[in-house]
Protein backbone atom coordinates (compact mmCIF):
# COMPACT_ATOMS: atom_id res chain seq x y z
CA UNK A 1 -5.15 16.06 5.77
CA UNK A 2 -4.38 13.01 3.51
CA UNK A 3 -1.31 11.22 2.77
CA UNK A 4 -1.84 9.07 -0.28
CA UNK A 5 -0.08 6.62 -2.20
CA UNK A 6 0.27 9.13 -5.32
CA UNK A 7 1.57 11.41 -2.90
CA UNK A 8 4.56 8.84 -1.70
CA UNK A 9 5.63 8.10 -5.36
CA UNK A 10 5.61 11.54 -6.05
CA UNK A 11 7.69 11.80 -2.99
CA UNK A 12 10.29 9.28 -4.42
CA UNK A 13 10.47 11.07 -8.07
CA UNK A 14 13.82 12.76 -7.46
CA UNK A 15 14.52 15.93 -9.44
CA UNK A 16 18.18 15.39 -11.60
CA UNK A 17 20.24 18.50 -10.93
CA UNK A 18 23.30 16.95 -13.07
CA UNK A 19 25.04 13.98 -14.10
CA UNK A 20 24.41 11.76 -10.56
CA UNK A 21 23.26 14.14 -8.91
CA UNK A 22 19.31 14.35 -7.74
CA UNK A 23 17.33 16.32 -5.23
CA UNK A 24 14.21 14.83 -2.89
CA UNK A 25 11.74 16.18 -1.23
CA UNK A 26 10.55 15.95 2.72
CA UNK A 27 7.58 14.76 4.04
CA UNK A 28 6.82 14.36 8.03
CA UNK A 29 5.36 11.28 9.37
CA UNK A 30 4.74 13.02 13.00
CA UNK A 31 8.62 12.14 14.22
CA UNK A 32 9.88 16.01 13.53
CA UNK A 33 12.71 14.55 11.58
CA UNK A 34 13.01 13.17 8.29
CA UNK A 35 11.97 9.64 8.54
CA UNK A 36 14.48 7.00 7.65
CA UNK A 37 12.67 4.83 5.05
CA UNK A 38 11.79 7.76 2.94
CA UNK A 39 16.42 8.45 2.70
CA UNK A 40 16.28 4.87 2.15
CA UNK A 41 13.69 4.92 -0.94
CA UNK A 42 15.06 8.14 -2.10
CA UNK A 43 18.81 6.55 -2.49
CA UNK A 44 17.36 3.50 -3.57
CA UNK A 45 15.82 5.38 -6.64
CA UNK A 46 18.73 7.53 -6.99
CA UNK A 47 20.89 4.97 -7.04
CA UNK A 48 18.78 2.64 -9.77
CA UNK A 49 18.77 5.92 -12.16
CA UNK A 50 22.35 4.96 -12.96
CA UNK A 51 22.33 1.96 -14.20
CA UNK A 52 21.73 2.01 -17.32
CA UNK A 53 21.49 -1.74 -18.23
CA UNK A 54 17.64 -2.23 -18.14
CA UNK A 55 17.79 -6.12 -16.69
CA UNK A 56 19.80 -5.50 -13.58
CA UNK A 57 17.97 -4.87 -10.60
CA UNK A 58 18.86 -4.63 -6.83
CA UNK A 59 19.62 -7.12 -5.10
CA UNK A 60 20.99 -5.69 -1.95
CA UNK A 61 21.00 -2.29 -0.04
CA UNK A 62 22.82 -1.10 2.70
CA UNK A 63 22.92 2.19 4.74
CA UNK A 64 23.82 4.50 7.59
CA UNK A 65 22.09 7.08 9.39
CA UNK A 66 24.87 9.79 9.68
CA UNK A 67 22.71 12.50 11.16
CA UNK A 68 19.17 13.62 11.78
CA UNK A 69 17.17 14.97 8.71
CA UNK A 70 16.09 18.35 8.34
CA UNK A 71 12.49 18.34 7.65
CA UNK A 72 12.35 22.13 6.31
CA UNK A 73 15.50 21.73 3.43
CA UNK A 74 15.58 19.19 0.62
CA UNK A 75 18.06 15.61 0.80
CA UNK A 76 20.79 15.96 -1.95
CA UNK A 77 21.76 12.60 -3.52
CA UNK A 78 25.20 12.52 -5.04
CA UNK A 79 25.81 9.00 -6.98
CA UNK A 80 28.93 7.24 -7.21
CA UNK A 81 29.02 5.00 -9.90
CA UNK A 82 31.89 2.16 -8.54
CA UNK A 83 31.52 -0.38 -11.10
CA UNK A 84 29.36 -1.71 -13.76
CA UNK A 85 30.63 -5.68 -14.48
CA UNK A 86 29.34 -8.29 -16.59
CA UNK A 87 26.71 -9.44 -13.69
CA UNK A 88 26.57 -6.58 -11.26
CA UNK A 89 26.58 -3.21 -10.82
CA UNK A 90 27.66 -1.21 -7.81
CA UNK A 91 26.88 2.31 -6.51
CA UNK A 92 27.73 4.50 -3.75
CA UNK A 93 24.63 7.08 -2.53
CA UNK A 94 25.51 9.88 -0.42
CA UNK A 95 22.30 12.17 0.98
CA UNK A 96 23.63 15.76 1.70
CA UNK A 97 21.85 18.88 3.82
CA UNK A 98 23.39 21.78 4.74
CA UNK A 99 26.72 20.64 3.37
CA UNK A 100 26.80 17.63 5.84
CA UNK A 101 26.66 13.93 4.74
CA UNK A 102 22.96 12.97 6.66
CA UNK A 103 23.20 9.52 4.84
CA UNK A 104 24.93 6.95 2.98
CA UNK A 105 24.35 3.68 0.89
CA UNK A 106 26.13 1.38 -1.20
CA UNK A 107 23.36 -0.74 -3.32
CA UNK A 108 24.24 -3.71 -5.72
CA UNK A 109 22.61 -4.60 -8.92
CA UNK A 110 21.85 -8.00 -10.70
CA UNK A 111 21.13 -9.26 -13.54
CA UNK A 112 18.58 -12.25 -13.41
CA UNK A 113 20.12 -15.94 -13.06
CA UNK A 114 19.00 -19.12 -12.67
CA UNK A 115 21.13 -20.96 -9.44
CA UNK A 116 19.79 -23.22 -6.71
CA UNK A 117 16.87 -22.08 -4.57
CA UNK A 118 15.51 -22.49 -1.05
CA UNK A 119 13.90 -20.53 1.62
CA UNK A 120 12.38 -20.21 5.16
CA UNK A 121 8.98 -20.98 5.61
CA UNK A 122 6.16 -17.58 6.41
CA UNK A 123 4.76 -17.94 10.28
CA UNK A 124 1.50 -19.62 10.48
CA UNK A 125 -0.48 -16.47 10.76
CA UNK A 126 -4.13 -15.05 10.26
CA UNK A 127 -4.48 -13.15 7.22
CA UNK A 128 -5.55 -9.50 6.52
CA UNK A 129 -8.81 -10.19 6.45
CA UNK A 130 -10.86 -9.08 9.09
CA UNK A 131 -8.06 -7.45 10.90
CA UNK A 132 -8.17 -3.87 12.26
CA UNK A 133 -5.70 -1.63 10.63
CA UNK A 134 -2.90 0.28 12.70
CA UNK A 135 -4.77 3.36 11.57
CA UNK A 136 -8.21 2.51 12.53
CA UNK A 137 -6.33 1.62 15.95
CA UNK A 138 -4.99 4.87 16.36
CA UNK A 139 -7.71 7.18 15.47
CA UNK A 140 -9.74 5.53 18.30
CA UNK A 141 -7.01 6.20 20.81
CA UNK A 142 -6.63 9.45 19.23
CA UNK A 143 -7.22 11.72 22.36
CA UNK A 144 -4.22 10.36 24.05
CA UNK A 145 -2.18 11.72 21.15
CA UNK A 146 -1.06 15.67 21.58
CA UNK A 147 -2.91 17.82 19.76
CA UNK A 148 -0.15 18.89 17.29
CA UNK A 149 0.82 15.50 16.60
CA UNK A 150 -2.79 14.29 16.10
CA UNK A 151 -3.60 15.64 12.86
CA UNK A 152 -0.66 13.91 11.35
CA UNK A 153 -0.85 10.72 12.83
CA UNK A 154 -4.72 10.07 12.02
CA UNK A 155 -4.23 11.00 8.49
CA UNK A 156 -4.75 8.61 5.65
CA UNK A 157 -2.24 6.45 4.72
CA UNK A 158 -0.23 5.36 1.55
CA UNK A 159 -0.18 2.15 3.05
CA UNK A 160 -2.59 -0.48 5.06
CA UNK A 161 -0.84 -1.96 7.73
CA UNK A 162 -3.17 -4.70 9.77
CA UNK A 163 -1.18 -6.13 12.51
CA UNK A 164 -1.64 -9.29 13.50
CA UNK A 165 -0.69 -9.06 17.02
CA UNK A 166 -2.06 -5.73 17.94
CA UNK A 167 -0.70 -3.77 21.16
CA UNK A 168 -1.93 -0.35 22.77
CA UNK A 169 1.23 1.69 21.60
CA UNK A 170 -0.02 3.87 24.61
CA UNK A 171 -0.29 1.12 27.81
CA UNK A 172 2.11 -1.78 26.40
CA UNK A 173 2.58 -4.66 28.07
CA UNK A 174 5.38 -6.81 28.10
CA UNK A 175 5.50 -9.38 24.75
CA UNK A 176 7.75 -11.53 23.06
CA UNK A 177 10.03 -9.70 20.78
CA UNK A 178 8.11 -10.37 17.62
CA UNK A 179 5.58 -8.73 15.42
CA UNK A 180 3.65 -9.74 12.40
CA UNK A 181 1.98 -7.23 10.04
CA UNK A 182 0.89 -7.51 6.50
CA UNK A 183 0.76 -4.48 4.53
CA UNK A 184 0.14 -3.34 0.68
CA UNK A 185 -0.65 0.11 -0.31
CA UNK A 186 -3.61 1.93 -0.41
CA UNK A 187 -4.66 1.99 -4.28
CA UNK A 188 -2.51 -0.22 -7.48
CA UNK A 189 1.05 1.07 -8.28
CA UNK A 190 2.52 0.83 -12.45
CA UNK A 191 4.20 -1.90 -12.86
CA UNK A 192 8.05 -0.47 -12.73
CA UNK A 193 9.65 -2.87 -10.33
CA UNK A 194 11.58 -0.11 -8.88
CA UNK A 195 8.55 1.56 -7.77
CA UNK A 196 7.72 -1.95 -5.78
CA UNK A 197 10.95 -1.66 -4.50
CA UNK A 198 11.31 1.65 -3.37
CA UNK A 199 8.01 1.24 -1.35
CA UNK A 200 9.04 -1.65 0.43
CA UNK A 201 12.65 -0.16 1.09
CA UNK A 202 10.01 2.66 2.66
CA UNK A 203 7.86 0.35 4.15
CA UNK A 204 10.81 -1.72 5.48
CA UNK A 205 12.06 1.12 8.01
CA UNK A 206 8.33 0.31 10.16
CA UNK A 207 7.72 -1.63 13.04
CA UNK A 208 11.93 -2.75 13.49
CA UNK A 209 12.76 -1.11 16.52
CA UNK A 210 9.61 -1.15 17.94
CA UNK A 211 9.88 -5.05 18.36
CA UNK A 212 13.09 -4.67 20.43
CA UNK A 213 10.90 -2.30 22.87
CA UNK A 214 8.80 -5.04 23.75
CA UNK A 215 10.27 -7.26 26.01
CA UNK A 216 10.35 -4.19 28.14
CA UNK A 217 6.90 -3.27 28.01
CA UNK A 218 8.24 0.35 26.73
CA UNK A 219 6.78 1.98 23.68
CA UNK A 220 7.50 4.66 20.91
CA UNK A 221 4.82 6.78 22.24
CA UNK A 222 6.68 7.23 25.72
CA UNK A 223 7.42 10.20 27.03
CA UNK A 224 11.28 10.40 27.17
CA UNK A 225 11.93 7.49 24.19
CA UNK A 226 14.89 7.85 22.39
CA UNK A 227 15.37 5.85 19.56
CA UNK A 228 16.85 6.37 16.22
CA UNK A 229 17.97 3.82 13.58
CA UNK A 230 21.79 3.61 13.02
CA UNK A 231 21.93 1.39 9.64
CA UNK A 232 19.71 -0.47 7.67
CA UNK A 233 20.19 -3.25 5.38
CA UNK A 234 17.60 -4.72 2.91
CA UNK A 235 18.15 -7.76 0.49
CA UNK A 236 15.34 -8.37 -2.92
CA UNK A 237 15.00 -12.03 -3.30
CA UNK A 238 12.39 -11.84 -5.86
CA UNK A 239 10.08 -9.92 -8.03
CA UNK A 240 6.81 -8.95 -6.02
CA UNK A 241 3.96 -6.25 -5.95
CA UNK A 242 3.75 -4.72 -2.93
CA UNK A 243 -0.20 -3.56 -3.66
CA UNK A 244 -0.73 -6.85 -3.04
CA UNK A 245 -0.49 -8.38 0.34
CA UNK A 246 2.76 -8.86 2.21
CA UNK A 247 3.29 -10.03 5.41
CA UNK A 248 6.41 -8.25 6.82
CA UNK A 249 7.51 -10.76 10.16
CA UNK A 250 9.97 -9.04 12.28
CA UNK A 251 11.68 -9.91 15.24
CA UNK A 252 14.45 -8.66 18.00
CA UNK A 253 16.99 -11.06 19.32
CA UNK A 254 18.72 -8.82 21.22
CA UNK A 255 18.69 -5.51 22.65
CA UNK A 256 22.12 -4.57 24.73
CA UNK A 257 24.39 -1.25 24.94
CA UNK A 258 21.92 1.14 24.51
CA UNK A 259 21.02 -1.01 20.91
CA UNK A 260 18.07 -2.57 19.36
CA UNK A 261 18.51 -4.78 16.31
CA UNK A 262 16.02 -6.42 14.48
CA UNK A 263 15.54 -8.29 11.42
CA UNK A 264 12.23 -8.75 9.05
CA UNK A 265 11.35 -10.92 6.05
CA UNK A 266 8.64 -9.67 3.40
CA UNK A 267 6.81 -12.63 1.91
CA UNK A 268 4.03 -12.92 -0.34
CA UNK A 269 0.32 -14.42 0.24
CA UNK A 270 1.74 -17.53 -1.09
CA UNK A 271 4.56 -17.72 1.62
CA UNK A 272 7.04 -16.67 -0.84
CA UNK A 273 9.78 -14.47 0.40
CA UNK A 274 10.53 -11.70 -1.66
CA UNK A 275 12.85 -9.48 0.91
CA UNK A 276 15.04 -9.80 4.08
CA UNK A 277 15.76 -6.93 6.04
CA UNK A 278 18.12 -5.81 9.37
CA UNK A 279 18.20 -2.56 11.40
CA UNK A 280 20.34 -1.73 14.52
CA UNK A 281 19.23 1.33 16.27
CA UNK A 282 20.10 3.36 19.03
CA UNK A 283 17.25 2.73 22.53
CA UNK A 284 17.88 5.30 25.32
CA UNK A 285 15.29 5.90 28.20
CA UNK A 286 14.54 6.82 31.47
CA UNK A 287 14.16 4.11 33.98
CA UNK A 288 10.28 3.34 34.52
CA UNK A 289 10.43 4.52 37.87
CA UNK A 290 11.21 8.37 36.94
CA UNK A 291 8.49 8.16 34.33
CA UNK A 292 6.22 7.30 37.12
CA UNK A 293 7.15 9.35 39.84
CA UNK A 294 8.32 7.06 42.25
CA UNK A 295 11.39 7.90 44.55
C-alpha cells in the first residue's frame, strides 16, 4: 500500500456540486477518524475557489474541530462568501456529514503589498541531510505496531519528514516541549501556490500536540491517549515551495485543563519564515500508574 503525493493532491481536488458548494474525499492516516489537516486543506481549497480576483492569496486561516470525521462518507464544504474589498477578501467554510457541521473556518485573502518587514530568526539546527526519516523510524519498530494498524502506518508517504530530535514514539522519555522537523514532499508539485499552501495547511496539523505530550514522557502511541485538536490557526507570510525543504519548529508552552497548545513556524532553507501556526487540543489519559499495573 502506497500513499503518494499525487494521491494527496488528488485528495484536495474538491468536486463543485453548485455555486459554493464542493464535496471531498476521505483518506485514513491510521487514526480511524478523518484527520484534521486533510478538513483543513480541503476548506482551505474550497475556500480559495471563490475568490475570483487572481492576486489575492491567503493570508490567514482559522478553524474549529466541531466533531469527529466520518471516515466512510464524504466532507461537504458550503462557502460563504462575507466580503470581497479593495485589499481583502473574506470567507466563511463550513464542512458538513450527515447533516451535522464537523468543521468550520473563516480564511482571509490578500492582495500583495509592500509594508515594513521583520522576522524571528530559524533554530540553529542540523539539516535534512543525513537524518533518518519518521518513516524509516517506524518501519523498524514496526512489530510493536498492531497488526491492523501496521499496514497503514508503514506505507509510503506524500511527505518526508526527518526529525531532528528523534524519540521512540513507543518508550518516550521525558523532553523539553519542543520538536524540530523539516519536511517537503515526496516528488515536485505545479507551481499553483495554492497547491503549496494547501499541503502545508495539511502538513501543519503534524507533530503539534505531540510536543505538549512530552514533558510527560506520554506518547500518541499509548494505550488509553486521548487527544484531539480543538482549533487550528495558520498564518502565510510568504510565497514558498513546500517540495523544497522546510523546517517546521514547534513548541508547547503550556499544557493545563485537560489542553495542549502549541505553536509552529515553517521556514525555508534560507531561514526565511514563510508560515506561523497554533493548535489547542484536547489531552486526556490515564494516570501512568493504571497503565502499568501498579495499585
Amino acid at each position: 500500500m502506497a500513499y503518494s503525493i499525487e494521491d494527496l493532491v488528488h485528495l484536495l481536488e474538491l468536486e463543485p456540486l453548485e455555486r459554493n458548494i464542493y464535496r471531498g474525499r476521505n483518506r485514513d492516516i491510521g487514526s480511524g477518524r478523518i484527520f484534521g489537516g486533510q478538513v483543513l486543506a480541503q476548506s482551505l481549497v474550497a475556500a480559495r475557489r471563490t475568490v475570483e480576483e487572481e492576486d489575492r492569496a491567503v493570508h490567514s486561516m482559522h478553524g474549529y474541530f466541531i466533531l469527529s470525521g466520518d471516515l466512510e462518507t464524504p466532507v461537504v464544504y458550503f462557502v460563504d462568501r462575507l466580503r470581497d474589498g479593495r485589499s481583502f477578501a473574506t470567507r466563511r467554510v463550513t464542512g458538513i456529514q450527515h447533516g451535522n457541521a464537523i468543521f468550520n473556518m473563516s480564511a482571509s485573502f490578500h492582495r500583495t503589498e509592500d509594508g515594513f518587514s521583520h522576522q524571528a530568526e530559524m533554530p540553529d539546527v542540523p539539516g535534512p541531510e543525513g537524518l533518518p526519516s519518521e518513516l524509516e523510524m517506524i518501519r523498524e519498530r514496526a512489530e510493536l505496531i498492531p497488526e491492523k494498524l501496521r499496514p497503514v502506518l508503514t506505507q509510503d508517504r506524500p511527505l518526508d519528514a526527518r526529525p531532528v530530535e528523534p524519540r521512540d514514539p513507543f518508550d518516550p522519555e521525558p523532553s523539553e516541549p519542543v520538536r524540530n522537523t523539516w519536511v517537503r514532499t515526496v516528488g515536485q508539485l505545479a507551481d499553483d501556490p495554492l497547491h503549496h499552501q494547501a499541503v502545508l495547511a495539511y502538513t501543519s496539523d503534524y507533530w503539534l500536540l505531540g510536543a505538549a505530550l512530552q514533558p510527560h514522557g506520554r506518547s500518541f502511541r499509548e494505550p488509553g491517549i486521548m487527544a484531539a485538536s480543538l482549533d487550528h490557526s495558520i498564518w502565510f507570510h510568504r510565497p514558498f515551495r513546500i517540495d523544497d525543504w522546510l523546517l517546521y519548529s514547534v513548541d508547547s508552552p503550556i499544557a493545563c485543563g485537560a489542553r495542549g497548545f502549541a505553536r509552529g513556524q515553517f521556514f525555508t532553507r534560507d531561514g526565511v519564515l514563510v508560515a506561523s501556526v497554533a493548535q489547542e487540543g484536547v489531552l486526556r489519559f490515564p494516570p501512568k500508574r493504571e497503565m502499568e499495573g501498579d495499585e
